[in-house]
N, C-alpha and C. Protein backbone atom coordinates (compact mmCIF):
# COMPACT_ATOMS: atom_id res chain seq x y z
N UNK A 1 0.84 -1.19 0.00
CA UNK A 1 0.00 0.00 0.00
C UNK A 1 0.88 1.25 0.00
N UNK A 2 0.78 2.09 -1.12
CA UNK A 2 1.45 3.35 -1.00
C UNK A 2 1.09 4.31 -0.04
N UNK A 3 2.04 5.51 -0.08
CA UNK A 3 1.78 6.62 0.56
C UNK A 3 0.74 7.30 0.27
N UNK A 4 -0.49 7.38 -0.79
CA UNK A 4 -1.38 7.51 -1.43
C UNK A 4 -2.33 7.60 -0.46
N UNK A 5 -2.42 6.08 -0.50
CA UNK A 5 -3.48 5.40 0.44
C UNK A 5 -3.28 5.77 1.78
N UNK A 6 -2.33 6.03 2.36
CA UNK A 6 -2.07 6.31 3.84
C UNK A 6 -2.48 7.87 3.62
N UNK A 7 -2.03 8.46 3.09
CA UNK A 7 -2.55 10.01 3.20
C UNK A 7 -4.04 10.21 2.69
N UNK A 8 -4.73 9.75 2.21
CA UNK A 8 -5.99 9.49 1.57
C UNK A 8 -7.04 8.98 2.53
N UNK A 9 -6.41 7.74 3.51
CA UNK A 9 -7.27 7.05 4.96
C UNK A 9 -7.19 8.29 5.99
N UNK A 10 -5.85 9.14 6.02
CA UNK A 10 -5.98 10.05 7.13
C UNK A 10 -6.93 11.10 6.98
N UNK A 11 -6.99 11.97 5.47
CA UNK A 11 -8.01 13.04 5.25
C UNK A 11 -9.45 12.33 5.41
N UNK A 12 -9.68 11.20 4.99
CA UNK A 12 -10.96 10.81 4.79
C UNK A 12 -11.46 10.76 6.69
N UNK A 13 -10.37 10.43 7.49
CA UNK A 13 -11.16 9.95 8.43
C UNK A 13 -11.31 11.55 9.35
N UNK A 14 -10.31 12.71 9.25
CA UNK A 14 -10.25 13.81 9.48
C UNK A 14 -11.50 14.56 9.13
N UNK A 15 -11.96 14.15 7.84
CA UNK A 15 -13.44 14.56 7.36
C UNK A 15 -14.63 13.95 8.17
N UNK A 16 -14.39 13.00 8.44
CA UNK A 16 -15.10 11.69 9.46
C UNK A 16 -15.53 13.02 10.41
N UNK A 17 -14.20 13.18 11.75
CA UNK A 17 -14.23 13.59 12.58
C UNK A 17 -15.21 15.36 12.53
N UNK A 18 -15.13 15.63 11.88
CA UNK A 18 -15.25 17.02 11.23
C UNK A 18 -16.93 17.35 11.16
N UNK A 19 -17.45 16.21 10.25
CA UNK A 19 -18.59 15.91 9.97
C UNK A 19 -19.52 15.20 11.36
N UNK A 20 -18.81 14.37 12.22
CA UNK A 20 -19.24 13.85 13.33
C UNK A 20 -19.85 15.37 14.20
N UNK A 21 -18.83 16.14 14.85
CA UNK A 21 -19.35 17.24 15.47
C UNK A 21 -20.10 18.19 14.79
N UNK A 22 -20.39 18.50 13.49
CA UNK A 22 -21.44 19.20 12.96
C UNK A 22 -22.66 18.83 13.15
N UNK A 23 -22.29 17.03 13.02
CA UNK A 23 -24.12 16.82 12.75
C UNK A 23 -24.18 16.98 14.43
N UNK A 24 -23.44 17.03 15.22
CA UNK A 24 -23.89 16.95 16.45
C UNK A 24 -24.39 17.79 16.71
N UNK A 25 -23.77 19.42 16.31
CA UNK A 25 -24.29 20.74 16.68
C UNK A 25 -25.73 20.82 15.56
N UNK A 26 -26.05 20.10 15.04
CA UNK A 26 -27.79 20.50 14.18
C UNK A 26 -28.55 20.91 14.94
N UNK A 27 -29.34 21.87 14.02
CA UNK A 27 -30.32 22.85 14.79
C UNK A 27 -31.80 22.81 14.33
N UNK A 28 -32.79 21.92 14.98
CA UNK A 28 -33.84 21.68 14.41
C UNK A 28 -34.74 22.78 13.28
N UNK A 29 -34.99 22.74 11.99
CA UNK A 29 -35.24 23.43 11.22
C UNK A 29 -36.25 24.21 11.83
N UNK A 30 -36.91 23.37 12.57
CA UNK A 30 -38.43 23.94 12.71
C UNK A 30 -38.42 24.97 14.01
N UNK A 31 -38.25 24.57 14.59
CA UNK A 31 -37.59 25.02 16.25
C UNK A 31 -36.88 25.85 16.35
N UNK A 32 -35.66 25.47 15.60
CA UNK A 32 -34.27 26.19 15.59
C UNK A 32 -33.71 25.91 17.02
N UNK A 33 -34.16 24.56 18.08
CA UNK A 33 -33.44 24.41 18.71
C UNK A 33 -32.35 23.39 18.33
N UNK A 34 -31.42 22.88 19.22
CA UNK A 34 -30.37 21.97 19.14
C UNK A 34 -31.36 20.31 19.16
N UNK A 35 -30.66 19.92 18.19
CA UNK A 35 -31.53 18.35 17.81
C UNK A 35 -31.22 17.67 19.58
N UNK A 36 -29.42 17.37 19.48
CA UNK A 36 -29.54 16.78 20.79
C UNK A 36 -29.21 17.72 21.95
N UNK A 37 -29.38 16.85 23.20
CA UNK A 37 -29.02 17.36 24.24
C UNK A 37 -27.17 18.28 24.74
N UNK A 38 -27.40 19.13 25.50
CA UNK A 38 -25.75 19.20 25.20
C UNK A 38 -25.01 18.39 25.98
N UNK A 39 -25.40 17.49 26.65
CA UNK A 39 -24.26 16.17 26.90
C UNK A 39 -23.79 15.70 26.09
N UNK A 40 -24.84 15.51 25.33
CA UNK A 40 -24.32 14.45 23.42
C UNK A 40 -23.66 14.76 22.94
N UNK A 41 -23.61 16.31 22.78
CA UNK A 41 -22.79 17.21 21.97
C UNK A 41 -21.35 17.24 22.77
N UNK A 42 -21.74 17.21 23.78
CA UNK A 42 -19.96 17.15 23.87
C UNK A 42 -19.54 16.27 24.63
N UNK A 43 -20.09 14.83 24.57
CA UNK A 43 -19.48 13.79 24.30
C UNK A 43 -18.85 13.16 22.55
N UNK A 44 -19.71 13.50 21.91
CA UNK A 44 -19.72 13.61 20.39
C UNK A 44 -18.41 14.40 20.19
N UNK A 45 -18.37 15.73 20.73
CA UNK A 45 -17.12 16.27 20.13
C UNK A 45 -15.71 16.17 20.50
N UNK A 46 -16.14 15.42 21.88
CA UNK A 46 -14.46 15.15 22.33
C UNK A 46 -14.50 13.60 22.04
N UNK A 47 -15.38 12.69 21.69
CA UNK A 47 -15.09 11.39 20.67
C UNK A 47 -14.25 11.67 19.60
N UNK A 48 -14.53 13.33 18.84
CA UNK A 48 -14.14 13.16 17.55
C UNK A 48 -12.95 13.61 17.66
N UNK A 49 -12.57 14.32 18.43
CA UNK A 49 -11.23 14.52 18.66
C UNK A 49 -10.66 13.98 19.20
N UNK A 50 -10.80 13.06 20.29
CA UNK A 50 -10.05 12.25 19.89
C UNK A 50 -9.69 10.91 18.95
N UNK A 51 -10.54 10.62 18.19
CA UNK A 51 -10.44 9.56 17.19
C UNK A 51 -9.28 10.38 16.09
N UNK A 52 -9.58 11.87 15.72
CA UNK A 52 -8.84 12.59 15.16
C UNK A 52 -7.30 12.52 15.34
N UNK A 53 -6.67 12.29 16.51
CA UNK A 53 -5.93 12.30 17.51
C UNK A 53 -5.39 10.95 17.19
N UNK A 54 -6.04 9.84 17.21
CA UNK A 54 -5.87 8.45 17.19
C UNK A 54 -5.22 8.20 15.51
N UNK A 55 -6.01 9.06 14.54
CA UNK A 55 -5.97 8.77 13.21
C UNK A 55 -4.66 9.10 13.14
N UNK A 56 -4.37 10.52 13.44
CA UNK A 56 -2.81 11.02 13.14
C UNK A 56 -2.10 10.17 14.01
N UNK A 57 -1.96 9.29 14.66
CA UNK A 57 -0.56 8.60 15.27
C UNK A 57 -1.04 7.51 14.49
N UNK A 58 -2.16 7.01 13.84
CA UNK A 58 -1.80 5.84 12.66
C UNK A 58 -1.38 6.53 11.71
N UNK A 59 -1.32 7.66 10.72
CA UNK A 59 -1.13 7.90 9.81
C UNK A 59 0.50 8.40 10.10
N UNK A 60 1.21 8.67 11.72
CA UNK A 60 2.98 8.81 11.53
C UNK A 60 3.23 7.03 11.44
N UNK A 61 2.75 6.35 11.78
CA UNK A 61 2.84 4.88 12.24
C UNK A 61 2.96 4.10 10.97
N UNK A 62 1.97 4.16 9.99
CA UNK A 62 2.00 4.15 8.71
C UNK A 62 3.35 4.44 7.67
N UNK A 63 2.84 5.43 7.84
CA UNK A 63 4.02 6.49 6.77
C UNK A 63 5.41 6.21 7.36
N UNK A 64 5.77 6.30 8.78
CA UNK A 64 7.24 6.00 8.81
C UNK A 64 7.21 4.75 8.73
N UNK A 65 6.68 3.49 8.97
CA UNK A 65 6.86 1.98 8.41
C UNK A 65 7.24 1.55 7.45
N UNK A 66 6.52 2.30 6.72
CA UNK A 66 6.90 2.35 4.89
C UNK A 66 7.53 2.64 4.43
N UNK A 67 7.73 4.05 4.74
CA UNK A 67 9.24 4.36 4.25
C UNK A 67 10.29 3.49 4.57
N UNK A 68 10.38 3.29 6.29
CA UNK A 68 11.44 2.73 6.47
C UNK A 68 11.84 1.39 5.56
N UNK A 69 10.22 0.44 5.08
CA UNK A 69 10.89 -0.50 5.03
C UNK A 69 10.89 -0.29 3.06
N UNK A 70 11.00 0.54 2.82
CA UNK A 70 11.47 1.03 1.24
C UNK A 70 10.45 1.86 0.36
N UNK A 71 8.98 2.38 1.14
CA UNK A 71 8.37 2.68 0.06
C UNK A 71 8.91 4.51 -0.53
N UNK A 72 8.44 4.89 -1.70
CA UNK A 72 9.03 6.05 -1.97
C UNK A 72 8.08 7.36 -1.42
N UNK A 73 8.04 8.36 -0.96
CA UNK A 73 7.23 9.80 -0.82
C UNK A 73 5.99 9.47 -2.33
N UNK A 74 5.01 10.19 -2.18
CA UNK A 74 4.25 10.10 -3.48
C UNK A 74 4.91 10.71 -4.12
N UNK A 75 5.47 11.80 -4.08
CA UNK A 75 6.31 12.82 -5.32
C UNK A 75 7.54 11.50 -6.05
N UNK A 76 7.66 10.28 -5.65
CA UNK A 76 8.68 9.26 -6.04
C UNK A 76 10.06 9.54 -5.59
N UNK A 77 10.00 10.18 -4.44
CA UNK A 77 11.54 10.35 -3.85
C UNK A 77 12.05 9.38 -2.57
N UNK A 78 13.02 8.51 -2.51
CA UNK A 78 13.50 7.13 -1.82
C UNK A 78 14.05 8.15 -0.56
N UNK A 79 13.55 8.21 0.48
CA UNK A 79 14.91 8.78 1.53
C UNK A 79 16.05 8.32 2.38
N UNK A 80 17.17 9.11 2.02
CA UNK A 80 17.61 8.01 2.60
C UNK A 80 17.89 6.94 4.08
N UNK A 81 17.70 6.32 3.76
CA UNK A 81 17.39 5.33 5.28
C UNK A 81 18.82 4.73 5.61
N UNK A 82 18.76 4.68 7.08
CA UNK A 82 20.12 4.18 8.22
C UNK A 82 19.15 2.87 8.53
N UNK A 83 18.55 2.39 8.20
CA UNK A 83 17.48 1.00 8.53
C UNK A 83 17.00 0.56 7.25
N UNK A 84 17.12 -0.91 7.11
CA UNK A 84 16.56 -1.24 6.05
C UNK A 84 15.93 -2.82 6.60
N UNK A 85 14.59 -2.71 6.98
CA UNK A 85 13.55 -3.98 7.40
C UNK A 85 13.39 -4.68 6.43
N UNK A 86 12.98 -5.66 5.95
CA UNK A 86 12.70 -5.94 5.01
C UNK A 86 11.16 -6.07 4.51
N UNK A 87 10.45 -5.64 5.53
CA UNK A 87 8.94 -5.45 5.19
C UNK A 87 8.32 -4.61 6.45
N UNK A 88 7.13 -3.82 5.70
CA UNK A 88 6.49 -2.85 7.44
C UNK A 88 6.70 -3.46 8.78
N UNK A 89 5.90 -4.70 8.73
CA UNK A 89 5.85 -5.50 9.97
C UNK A 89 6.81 -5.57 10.54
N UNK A 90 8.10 -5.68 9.78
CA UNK A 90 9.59 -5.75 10.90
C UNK A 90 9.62 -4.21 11.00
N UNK A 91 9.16 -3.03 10.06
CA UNK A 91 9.40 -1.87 10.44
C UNK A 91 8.94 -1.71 11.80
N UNK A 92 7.90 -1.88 11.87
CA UNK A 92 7.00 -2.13 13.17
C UNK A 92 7.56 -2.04 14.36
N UNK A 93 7.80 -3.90 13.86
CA UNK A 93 8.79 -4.52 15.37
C UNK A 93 10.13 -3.86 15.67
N UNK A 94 10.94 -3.13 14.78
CA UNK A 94 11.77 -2.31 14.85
C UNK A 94 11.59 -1.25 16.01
N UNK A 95 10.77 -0.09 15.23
CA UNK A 95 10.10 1.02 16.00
C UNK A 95 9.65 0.78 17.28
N UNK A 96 9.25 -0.67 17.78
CA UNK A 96 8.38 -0.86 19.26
C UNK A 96 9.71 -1.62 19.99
N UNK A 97 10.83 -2.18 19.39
CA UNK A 97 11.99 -2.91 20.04
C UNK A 97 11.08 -3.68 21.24
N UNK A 98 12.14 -3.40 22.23
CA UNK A 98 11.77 -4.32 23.56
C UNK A 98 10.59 -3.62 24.57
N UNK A 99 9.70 -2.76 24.12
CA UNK A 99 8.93 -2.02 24.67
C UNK A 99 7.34 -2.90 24.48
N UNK A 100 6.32 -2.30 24.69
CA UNK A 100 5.28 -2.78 24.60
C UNK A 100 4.48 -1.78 22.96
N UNK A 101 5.00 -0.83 23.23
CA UNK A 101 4.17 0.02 22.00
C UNK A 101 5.39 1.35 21.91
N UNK A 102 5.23 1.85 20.92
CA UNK A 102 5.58 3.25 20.67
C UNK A 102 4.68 4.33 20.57
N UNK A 103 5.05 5.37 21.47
CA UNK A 103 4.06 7.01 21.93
C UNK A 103 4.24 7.52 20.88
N UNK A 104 3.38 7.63 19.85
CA UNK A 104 3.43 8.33 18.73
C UNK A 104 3.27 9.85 19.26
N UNK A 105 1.96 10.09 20.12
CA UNK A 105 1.43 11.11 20.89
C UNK A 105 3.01 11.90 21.11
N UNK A 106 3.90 11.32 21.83
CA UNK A 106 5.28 12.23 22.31
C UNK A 106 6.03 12.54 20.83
N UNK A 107 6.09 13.84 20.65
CA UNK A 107 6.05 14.74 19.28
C UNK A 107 8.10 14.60 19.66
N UNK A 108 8.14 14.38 20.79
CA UNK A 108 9.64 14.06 20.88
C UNK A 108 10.54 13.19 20.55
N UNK A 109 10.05 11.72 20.49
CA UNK A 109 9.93 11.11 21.03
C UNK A 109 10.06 10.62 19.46
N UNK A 110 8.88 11.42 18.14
CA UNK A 110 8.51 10.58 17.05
C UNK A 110 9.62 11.22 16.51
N UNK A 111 10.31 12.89 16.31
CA UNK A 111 11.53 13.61 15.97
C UNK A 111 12.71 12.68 16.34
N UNK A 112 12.62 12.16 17.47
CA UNK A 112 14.23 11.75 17.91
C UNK A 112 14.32 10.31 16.55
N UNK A 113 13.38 9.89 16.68
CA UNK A 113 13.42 8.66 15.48
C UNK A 113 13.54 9.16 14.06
N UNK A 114 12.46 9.54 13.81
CA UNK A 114 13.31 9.70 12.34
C UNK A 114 14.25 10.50 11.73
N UNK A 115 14.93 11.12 12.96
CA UNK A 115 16.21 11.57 12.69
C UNK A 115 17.44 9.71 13.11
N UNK A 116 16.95 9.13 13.57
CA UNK A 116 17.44 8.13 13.69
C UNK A 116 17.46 7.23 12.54
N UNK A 117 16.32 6.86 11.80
CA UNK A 117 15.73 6.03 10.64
C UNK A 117 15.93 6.93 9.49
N UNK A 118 16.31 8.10 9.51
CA UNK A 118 16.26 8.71 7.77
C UNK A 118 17.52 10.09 8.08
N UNK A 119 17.88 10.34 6.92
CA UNK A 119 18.97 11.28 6.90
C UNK A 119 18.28 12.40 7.21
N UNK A 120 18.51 14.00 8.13
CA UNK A 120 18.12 14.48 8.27
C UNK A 120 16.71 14.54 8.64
N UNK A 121 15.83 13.01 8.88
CA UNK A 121 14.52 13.55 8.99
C UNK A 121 13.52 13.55 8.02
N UNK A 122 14.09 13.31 6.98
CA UNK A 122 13.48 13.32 6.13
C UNK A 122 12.85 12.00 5.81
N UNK A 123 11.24 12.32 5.21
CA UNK A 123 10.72 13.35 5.01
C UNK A 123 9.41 13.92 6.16
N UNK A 124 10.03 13.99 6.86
CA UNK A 124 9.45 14.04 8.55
C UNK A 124 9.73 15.52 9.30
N UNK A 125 10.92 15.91 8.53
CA UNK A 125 11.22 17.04 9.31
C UNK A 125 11.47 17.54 7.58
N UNK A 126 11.24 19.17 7.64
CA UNK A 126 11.22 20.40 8.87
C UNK A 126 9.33 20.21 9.43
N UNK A 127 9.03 19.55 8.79
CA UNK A 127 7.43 19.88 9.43
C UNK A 127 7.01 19.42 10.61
N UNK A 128 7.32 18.41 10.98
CA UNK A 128 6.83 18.14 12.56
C UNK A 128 7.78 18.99 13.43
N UNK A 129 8.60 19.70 12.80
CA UNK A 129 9.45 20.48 13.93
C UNK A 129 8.40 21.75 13.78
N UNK A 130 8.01 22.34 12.61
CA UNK A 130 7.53 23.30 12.66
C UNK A 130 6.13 23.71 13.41
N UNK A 131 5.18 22.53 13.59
CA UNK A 131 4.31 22.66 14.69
C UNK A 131 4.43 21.87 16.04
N UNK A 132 5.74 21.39 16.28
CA UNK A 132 6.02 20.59 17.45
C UNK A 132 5.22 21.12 19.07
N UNK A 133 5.05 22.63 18.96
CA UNK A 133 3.81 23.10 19.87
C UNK A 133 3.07 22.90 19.91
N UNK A 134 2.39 22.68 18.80
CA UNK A 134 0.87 22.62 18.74
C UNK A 134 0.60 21.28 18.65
N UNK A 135 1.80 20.14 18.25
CA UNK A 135 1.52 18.91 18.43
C UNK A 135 1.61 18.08 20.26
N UNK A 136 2.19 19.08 20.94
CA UNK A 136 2.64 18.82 22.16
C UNK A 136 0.86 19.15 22.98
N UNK A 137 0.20 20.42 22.67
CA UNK A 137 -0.95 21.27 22.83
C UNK A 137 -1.98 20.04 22.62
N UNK A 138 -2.01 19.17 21.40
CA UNK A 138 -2.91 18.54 21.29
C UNK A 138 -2.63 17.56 21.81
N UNK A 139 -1.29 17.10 22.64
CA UNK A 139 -1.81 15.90 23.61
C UNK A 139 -1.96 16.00 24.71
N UNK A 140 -1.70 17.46 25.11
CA UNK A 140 -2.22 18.12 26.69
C UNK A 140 -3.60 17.74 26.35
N UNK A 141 -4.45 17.94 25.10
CA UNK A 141 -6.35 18.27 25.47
C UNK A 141 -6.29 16.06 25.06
N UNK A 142 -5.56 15.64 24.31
CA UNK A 142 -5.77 14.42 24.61
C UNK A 142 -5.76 13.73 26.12
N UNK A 143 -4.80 14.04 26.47
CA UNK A 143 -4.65 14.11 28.37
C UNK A 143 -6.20 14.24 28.65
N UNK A 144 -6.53 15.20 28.16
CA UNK A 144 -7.85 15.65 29.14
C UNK A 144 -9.11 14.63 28.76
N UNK A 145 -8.90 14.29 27.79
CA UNK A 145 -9.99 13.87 27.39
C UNK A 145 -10.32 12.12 27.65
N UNK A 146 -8.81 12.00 28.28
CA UNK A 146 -8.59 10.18 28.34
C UNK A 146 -9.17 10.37 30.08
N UNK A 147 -8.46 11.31 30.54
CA UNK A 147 -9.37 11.29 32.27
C UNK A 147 -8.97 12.59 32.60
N UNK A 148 -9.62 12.82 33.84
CA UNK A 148 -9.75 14.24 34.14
C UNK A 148 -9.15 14.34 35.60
N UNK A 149 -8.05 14.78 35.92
CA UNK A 149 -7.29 15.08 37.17
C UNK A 149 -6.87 16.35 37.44
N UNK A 150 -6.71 16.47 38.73
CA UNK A 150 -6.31 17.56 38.83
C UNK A 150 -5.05 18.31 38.39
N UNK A 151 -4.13 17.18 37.63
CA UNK A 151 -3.00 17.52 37.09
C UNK A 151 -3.42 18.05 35.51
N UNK A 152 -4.41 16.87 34.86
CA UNK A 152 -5.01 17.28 33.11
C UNK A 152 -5.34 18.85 33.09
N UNK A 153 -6.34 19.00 34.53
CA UNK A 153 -6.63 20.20 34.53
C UNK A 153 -6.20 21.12 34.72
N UNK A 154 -5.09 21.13 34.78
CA UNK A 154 -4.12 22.22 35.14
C UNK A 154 -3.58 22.54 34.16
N UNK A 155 -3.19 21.25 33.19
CA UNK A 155 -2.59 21.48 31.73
C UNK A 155 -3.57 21.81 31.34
N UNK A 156 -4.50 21.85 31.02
CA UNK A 156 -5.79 22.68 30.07
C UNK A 156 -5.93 23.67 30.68
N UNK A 157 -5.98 24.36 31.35
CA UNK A 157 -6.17 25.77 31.59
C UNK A 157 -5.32 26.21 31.71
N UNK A 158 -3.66 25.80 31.59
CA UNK A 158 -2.62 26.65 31.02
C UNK A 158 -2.00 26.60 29.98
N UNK A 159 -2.72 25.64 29.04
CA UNK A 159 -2.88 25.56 27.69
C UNK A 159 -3.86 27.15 27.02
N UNK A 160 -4.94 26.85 27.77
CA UNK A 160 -6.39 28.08 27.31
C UNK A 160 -5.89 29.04 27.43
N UNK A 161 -4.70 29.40 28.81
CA UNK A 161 -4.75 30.67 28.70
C UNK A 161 -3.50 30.89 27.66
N UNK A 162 -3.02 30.29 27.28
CA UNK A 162 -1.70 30.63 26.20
C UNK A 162 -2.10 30.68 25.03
N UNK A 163 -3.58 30.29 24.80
CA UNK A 163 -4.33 30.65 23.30
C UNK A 163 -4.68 31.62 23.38
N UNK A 164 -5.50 32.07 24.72
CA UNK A 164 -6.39 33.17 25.02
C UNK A 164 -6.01 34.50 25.58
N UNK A 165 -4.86 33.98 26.14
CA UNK A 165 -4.19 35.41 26.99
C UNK A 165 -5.05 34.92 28.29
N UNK A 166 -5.91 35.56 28.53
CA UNK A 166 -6.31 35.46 29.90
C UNK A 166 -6.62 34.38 30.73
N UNK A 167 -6.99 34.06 31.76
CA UNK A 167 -7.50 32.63 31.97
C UNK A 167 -8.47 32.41 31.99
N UNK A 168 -8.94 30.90 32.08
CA UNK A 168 -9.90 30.58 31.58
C UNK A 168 -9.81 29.22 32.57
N UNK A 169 -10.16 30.06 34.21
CA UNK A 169 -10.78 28.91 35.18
C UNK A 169 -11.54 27.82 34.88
N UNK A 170 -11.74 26.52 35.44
CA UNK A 170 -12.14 25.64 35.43
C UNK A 170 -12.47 25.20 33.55
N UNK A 171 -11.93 25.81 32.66
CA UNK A 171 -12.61 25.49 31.13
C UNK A 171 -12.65 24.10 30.95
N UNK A 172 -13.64 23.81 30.69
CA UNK A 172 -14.12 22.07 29.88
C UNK A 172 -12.80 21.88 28.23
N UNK A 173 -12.58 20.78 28.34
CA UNK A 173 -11.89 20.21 27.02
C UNK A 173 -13.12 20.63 25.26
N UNK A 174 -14.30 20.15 25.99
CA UNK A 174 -15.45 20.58 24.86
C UNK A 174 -15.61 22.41 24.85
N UNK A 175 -15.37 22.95 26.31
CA UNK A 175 -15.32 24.68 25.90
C UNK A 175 -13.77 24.95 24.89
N UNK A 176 -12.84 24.44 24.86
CA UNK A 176 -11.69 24.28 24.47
C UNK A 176 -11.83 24.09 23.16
N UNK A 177 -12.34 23.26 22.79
CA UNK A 177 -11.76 22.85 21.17
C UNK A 177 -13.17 23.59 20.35
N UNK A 178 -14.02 23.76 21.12
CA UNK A 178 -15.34 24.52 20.25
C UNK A 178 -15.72 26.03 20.44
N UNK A 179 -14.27 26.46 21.14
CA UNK A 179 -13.84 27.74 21.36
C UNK A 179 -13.52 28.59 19.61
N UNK A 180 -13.54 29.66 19.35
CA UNK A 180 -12.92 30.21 18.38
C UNK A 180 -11.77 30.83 18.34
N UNK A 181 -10.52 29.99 17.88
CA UNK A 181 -9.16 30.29 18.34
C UNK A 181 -8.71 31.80 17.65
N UNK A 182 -8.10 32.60 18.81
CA UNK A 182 -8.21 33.87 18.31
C UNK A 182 -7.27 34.61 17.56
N UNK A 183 -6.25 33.26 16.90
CA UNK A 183 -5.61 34.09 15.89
C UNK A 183 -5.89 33.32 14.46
N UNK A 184 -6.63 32.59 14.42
CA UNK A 184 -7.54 32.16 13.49
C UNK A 184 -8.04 33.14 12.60
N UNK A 185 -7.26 33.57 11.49
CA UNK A 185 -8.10 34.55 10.50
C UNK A 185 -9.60 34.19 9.76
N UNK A 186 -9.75 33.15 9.62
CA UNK A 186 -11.43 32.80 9.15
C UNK A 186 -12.01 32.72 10.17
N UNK A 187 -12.06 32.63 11.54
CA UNK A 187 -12.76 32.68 13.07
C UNK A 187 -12.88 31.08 13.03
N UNK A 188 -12.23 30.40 13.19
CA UNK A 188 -11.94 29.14 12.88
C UNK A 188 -12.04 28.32 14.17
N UNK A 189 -12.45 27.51 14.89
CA UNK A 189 -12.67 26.67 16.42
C UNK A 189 -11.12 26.41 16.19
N UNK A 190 -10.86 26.10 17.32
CA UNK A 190 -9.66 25.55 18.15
C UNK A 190 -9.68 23.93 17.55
N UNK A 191 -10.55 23.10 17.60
CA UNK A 191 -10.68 21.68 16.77
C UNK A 191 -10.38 22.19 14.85
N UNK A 192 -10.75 22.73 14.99
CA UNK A 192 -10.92 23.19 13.10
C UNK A 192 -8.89 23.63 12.70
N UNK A 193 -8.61 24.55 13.69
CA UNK A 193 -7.20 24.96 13.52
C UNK A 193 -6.66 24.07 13.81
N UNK A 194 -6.81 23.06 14.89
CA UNK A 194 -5.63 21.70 15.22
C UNK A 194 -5.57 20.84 13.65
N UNK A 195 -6.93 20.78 13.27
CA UNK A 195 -7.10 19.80 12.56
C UNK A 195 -6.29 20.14 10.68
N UNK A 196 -6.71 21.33 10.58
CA UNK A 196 -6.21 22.23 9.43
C UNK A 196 -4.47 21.77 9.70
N UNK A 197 -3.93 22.29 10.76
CA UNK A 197 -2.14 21.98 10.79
C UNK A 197 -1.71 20.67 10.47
N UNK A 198 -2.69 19.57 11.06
CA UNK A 198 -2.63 18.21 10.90
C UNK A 198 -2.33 17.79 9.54
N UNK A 199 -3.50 18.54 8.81
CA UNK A 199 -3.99 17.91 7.49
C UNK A 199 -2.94 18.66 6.24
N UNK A 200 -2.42 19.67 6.51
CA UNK A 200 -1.21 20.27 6.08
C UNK A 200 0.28 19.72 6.49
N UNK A 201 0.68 19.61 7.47
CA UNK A 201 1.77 18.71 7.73
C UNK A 201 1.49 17.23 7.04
N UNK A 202 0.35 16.52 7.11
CA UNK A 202 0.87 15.26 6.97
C UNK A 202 0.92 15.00 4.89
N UNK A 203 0.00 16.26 4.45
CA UNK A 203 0.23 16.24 2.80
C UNK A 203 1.74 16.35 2.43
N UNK A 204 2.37 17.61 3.41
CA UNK A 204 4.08 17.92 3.22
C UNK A 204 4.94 16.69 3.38
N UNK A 205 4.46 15.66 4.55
CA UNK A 205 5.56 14.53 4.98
C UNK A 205 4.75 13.33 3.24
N UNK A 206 3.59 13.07 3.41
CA UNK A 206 3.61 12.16 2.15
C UNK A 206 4.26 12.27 0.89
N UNK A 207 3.44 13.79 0.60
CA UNK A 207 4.44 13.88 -0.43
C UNK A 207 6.05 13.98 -0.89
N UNK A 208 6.73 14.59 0.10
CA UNK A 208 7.80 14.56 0.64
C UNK A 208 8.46 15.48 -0.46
């Protein structure tokens, strides 16, 4: 399976996620109230973010497998590799060694490797360096959304206030991502801008 297909499963399911919280926010035609309740709604929207969340650590999981174990960038460029598996699956078992899994989520963690597995990074870097904040940002609200402590919560509201400037006591993960991030030139949600960087970085690493 090419890089095609891996970049093609990630937008499609990004659209998934996208489309999930809209229909959630529907507004009865007739009424013009909200179809569902707002529990639904923002259980619905922090499902979709994080499935969103889930998709992009299959789609680095993917894409660096492949490469590693020989496939080319879609543009047809080979990079060069310090590893040569002889198929994904050992790429795999490579990447997870004597561990149980690999933290795709740690944006550190995925940099330190494929500067390990490819010359310079490539074709992985400069772009995951270039939003390495905002990839770090989206696993603080993943944090939040897997359980809620008094530590998650601390990272989310000093996450909010570094979007917002001011603070933003006790804020919910669902006030968070269905917030309108305020340097967003189209007035764009905080889920809409994570997701936009996502879907731009991972076209730059496929195509390479």
């Amino acid at each position: 399976m090419s890089l095609t297909i891996t970049l093609a499963e990630w937008q499609a399911r990004a659209v998934q996620c996208d489309s999930l919280i809209s229909n959630a926010h529907k507004m009865d035609v007739n009424t013009g109230a909200p179809i569902l309740p707002a529990l639904d709604k923002e259980q619905i929207t922090i499902a979709a973010f994080l499935n969103l969340f889930i998709a992009w650590e299959g789609f680095l999981e993917d894409a660096m497998t492949k490469l590693m174990s020989g496939s080319p960038t879609i543009s047809g460029k080979f990079p060069t590799r310090y590893v040569i598996p002889p198929t994904q699956v050992a790429a795999k078992e490579l990447v997870i060694g004597n561990n149980k899994y690999f933290d795709y989520a740690n944006i550190d963690f995925v940099k330190r490797l494929t500067k390990m597995y490819f010359d310079s990074g490539y074709p992985f870097e400069p772009h995951l360096s270039s939003i390495s904040s905002d990839l770090a940002d989206l696993r603080t609200m993943r944090n939040a959304s897997a359980h809620i402590t008094s530590t998650t919560q601390r990272a989310l509201e000093a996450l909010a206030q570094r979007i917002f400037v001011t603070p933003r006591p006790g804020i919910t993960l669902y006030q968070l991502l269905t917030a309108v991030h305020p340097h967003s030139p189209s007035g764009q949600t905080v889920f809409s801008e994570s997701k936009d960087k996502l879907l731009v970085a991972a076209g730059l690493i496929a195509n390479g």
